[in-house]
C-alpha atoms as a PDB file:
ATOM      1  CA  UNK A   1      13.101  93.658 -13.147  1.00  0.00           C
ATOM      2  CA  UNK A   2      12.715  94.856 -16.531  1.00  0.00           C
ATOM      3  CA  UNK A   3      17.142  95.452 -16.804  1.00  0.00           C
ATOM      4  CA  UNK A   4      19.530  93.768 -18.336  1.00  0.00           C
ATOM      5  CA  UNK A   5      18.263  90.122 -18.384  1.00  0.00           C
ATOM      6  CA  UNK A   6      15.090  90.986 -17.578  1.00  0.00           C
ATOM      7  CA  UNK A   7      12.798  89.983 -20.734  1.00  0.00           C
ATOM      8  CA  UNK A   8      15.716  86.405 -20.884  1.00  0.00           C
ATOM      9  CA  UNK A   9      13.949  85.914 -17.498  1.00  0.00           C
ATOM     10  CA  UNK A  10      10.222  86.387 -18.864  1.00  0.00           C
ATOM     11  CA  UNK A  11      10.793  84.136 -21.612  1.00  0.00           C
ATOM     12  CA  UNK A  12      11.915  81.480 -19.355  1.00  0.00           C
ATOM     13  CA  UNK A  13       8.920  81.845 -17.094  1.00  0.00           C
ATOM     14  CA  UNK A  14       6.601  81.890 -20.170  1.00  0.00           C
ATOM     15  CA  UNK A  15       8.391  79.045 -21.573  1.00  0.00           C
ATOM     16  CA  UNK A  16       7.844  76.758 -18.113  1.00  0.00           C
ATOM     17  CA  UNK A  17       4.205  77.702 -17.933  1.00  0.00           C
ATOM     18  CA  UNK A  18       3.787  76.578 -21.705  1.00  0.00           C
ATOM     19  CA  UNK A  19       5.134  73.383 -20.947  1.00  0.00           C
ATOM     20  CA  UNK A  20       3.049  73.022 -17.495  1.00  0.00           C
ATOM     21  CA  UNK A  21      -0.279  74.122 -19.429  1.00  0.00           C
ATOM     22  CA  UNK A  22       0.977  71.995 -22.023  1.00  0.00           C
ATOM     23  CA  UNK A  23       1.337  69.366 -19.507  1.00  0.00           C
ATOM     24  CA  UNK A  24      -2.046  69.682 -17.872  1.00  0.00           C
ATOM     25  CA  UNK A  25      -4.340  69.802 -21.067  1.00  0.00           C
ATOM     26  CA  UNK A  26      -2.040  67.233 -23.365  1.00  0.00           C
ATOM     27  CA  UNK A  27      -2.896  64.046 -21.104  1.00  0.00           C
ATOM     28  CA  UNK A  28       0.637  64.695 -19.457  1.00  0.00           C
ATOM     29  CA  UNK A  29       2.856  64.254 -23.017  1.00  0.00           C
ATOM     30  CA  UNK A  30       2.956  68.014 -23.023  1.00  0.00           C
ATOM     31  CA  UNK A  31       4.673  69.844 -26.041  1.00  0.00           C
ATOM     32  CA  UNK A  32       6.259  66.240 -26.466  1.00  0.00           C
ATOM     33  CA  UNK A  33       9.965  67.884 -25.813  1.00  0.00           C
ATOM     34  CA  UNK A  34       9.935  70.322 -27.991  1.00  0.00           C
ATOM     35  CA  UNK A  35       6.631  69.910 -30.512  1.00  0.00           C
ATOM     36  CA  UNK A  36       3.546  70.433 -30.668  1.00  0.00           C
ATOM     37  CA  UNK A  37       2.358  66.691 -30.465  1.00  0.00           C
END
C-alpha cells in the first residue's frame, strides 16, 4: 500500500476529502476550485 505510488494515492484521497469537508462546512462553494474562498 505504502509502494511505489502509494503516498500519490494518499494525497489524492486527502485531497477529495478536503474538498468534501470543504464542501460540507463552505455552504456547498467548497475550496471554490482551487482557493480558499
Amino acid at each position: 500500500m505504502y509502494g511505489a505510488g502509494g503516498g500519490f494515492a494518499l494525497i489524492v484521497v486527502l485531497f477529495i476529502l478536503l474538498i468534501i469537508v470543504g464542501t460540507s462546512f463552505g455552504g456547498g462553494k467548497g475550496f471554490g476550485g482551487y482557493g480558499y474562498c
